[in-house]
N, C-alpha and C. Protein backbone atom coordinates (compact mmCIF):
# COMPACT_ATOMS: atom_id res chain seq x y z
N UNK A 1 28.54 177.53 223.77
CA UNK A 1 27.41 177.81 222.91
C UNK A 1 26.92 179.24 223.13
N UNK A 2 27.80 180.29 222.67
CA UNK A 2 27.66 181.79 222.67
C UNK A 2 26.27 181.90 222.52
N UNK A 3 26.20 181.20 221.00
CA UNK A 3 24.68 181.61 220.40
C UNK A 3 23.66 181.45 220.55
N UNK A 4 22.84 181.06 221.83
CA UNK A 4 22.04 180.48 222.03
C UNK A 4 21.36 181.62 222.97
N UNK A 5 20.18 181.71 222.88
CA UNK A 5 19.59 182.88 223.90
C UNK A 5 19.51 182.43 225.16
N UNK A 6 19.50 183.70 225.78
CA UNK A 6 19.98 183.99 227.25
C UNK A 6 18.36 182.86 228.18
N UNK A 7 17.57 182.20 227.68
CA UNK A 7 16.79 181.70 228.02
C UNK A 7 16.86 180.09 228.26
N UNK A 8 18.25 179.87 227.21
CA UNK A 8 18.75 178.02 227.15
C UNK A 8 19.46 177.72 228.58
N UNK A 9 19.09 177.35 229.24
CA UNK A 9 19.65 176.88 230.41
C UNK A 9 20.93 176.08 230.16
N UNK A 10 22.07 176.65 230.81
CA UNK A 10 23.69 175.98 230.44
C UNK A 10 23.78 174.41 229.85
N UNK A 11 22.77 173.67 231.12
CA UNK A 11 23.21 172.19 230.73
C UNK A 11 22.24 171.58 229.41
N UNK A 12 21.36 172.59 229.22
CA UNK A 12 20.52 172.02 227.78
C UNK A 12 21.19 172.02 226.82
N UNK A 13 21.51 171.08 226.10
CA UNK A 13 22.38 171.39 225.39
C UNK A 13 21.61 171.21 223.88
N UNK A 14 20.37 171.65 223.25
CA UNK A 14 19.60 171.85 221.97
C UNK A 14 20.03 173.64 221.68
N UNK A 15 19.91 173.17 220.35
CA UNK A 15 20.09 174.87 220.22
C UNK A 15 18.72 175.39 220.04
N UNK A 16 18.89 176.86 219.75
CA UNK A 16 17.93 177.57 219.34
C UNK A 16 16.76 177.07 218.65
N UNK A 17 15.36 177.67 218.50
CA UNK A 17 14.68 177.25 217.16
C UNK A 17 14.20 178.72 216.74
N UNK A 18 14.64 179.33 216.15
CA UNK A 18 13.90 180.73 216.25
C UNK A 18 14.72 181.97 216.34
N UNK A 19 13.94 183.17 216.21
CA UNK A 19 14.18 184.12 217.41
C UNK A 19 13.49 184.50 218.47
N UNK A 20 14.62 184.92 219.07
CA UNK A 20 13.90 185.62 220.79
C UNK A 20 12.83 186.27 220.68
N UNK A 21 12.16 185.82 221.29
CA UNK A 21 10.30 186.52 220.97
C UNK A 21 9.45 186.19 222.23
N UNK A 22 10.40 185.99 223.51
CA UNK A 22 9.31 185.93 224.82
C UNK A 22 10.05 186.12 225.76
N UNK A 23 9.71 186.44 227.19
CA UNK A 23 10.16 186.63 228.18
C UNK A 23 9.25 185.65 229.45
N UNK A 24 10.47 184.98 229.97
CA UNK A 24 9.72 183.88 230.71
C UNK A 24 10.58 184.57 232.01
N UNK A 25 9.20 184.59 233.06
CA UNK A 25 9.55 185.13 234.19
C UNK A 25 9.65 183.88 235.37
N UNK A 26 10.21 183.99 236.62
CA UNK A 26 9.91 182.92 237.55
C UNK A 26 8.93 183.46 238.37
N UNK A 27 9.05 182.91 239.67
CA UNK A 27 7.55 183.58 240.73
C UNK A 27 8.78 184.41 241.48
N UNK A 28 9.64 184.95 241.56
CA UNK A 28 10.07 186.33 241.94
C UNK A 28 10.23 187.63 241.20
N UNK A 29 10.06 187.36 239.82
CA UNK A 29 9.72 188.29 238.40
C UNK A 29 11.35 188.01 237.93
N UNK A 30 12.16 187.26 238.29
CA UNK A 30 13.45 187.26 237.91
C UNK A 30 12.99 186.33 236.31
N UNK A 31 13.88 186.84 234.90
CA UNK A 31 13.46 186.66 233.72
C UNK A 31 14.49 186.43 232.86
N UNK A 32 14.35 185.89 231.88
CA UNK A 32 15.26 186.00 230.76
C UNK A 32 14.07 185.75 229.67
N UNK A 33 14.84 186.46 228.42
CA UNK A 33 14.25 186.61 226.96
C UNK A 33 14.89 184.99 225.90
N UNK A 34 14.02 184.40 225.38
CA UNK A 34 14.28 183.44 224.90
C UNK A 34 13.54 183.16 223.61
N UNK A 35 14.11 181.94 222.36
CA UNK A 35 13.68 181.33 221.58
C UNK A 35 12.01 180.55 222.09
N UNK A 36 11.07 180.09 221.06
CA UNK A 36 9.90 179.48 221.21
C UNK A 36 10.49 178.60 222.41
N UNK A 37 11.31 177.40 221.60
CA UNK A 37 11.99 176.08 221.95
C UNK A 37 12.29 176.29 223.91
N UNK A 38 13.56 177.26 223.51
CA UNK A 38 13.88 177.48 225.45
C UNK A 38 13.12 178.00 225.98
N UNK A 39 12.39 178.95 225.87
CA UNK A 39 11.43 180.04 226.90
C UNK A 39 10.37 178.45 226.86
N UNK A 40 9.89 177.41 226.60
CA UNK A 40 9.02 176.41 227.06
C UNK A 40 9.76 175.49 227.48
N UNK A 41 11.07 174.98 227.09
CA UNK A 41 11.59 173.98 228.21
C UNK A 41 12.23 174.76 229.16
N UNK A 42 11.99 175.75 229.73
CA UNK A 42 12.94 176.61 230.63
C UNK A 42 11.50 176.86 231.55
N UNK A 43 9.93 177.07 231.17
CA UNK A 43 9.17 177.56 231.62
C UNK A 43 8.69 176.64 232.49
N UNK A 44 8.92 175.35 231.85
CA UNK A 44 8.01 173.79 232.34
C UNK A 44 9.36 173.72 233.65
N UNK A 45 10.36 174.09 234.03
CA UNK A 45 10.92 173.74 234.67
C UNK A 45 10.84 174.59 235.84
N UNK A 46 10.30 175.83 235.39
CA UNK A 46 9.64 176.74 236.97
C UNK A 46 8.55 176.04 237.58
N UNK A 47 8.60 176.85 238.87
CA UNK A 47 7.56 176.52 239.85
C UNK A 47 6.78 177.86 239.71
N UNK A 48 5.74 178.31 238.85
CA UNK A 48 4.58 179.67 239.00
C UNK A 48 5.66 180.71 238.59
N UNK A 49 6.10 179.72 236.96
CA UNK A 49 6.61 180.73 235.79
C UNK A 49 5.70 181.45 235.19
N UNK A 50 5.75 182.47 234.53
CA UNK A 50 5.00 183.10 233.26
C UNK A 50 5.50 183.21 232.09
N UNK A 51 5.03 183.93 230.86
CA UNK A 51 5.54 183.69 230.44
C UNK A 51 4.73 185.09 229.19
N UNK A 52 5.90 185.96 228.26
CA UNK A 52 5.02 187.35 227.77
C UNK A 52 5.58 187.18 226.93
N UNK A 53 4.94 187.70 225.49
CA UNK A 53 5.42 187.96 224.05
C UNK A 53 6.10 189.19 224.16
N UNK A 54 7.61 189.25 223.82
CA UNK A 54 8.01 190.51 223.12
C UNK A 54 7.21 190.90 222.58
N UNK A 55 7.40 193.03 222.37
CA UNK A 55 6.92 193.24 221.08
C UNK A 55 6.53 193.13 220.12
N UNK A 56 7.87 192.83 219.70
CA UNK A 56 8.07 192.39 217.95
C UNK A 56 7.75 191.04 217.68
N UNK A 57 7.13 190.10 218.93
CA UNK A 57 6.84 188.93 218.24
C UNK A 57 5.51 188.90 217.95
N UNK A 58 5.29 187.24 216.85
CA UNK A 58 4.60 187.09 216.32
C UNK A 58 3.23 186.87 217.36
N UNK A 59 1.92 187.14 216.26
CA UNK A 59 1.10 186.68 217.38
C UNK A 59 0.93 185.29 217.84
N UNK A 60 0.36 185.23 219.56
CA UNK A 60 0.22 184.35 220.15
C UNK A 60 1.76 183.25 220.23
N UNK A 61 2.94 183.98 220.17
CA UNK A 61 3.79 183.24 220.52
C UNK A 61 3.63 183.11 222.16
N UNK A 62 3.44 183.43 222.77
CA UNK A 62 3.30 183.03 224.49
C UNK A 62 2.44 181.77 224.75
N UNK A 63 1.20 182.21 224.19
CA UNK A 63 0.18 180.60 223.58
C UNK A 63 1.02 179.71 223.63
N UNK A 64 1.58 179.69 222.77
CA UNK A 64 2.66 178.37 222.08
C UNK A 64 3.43 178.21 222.74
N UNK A 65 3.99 178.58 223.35
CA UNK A 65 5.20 178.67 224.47
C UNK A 65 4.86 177.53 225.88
N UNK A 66 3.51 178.48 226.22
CA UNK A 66 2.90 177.85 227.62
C UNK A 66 2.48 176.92 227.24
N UNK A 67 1.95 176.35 225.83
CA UNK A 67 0.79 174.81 225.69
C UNK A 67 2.61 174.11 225.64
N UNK A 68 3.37 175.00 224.93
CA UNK A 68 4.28 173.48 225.06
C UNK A 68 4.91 173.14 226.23
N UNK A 69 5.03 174.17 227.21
CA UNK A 69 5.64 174.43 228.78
C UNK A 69 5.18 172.99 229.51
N UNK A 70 3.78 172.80 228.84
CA UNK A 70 2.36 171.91 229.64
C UNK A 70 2.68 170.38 229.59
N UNK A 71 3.85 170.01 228.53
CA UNK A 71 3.80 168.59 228.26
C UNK A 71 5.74 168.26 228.24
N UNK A 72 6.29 169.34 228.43
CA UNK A 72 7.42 169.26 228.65
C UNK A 72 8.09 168.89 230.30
N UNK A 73 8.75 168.06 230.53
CA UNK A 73 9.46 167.46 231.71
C UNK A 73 10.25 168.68 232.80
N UNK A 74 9.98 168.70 233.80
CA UNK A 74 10.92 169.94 234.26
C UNK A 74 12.28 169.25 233.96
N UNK A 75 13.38 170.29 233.52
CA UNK A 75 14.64 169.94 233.23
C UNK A 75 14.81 168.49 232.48
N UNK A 76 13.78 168.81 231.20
CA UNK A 76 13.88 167.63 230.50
C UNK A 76 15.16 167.76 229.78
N UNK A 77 16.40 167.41 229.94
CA UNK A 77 17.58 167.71 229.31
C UNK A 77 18.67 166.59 230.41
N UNK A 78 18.22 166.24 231.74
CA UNK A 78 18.49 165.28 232.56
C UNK A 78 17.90 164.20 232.73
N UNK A 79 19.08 162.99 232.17
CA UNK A 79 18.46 162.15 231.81
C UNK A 79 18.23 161.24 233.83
N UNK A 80 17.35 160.42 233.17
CA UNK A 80 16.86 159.51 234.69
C UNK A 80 15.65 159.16 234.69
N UNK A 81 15.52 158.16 235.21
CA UNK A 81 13.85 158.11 235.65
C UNK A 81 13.31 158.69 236.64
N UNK A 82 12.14 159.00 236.08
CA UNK A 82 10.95 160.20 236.60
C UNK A 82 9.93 159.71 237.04
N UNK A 83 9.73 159.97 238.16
CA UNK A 83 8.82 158.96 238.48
C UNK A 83 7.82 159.87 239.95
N UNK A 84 8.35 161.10 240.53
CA UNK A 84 7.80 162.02 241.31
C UNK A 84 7.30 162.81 240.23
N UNK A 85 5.92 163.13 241.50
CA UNK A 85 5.34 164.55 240.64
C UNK A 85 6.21 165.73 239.96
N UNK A 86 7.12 165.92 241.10
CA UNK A 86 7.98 167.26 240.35
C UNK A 86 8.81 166.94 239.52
N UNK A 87 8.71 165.57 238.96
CA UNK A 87 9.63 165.78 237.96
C UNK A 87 9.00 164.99 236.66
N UNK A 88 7.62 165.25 236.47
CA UNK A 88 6.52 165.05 235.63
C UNK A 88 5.98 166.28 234.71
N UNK A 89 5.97 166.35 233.34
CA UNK A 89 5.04 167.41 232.84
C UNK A 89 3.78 167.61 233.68
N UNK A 90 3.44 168.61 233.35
CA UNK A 90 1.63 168.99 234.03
C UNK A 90 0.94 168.01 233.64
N UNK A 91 1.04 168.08 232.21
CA UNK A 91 0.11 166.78 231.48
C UNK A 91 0.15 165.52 232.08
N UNK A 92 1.18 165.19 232.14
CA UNK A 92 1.55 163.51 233.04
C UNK A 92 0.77 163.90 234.22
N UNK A 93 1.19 165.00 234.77
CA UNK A 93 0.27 165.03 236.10
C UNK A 93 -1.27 164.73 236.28
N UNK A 94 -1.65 165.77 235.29
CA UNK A 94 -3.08 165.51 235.18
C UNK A 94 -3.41 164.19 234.74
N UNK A 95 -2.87 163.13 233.84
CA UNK A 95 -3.51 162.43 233.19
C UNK A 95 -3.25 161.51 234.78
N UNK A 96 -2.23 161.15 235.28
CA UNK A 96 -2.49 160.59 236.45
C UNK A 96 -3.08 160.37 237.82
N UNK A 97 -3.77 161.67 237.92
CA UNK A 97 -4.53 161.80 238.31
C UNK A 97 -6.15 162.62 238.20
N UNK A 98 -6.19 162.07 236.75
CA UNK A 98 -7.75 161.88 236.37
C UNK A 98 -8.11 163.46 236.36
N UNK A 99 -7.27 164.57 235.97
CA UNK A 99 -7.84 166.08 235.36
C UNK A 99 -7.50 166.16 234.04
């Protein structure tokens, strides 16, 4: 899957939705540039990711990126039951414990 931005993690196997319009960093600043779609299932799967609008993108694509980062599974693309914190959206987190 040539075509897919440098942000789709190998074993995800969804394509694109978009164009590349963010840069999702990890907590060592190590980064790749990605679609809406990957730069948020790629972001939800860091530990004290970020996450920046290209240039040329539209406004508040990072917004959109991080609210969806928030309810997405780390490495939701592996299937299994989930049942530890780290392998819970934020949201699941919070709602389970009452934030």
């Amino acid at each position: 899957m040539d075509d897919r931005c440098p942000a789709a993690h190998p074993e995800d196997p969804t394509p694109c939705v978009g164009p590349v319009v963010v840069t999702v960093l990890d907590a060592i600043n190590d980064g790749a540039d990605g679609c809406e779609h990957h730069g948020a299932r790629i972001l939800a799967s860091l530990a004290a990711g970020r996450v920046f609008a290209l240039p040329d993108a539209p406004p508040g694509v990072a917004t959109r990126v991080f609210q969806a980062a928030d309810s997405i599974r780390p490495f939701c693309w592996v299937a299994g039951p989930r049942t530890d914190p780290s392998q819970l959206s934020h949201a699941e987190n919070r709602e389970q414990h009452g934030r």
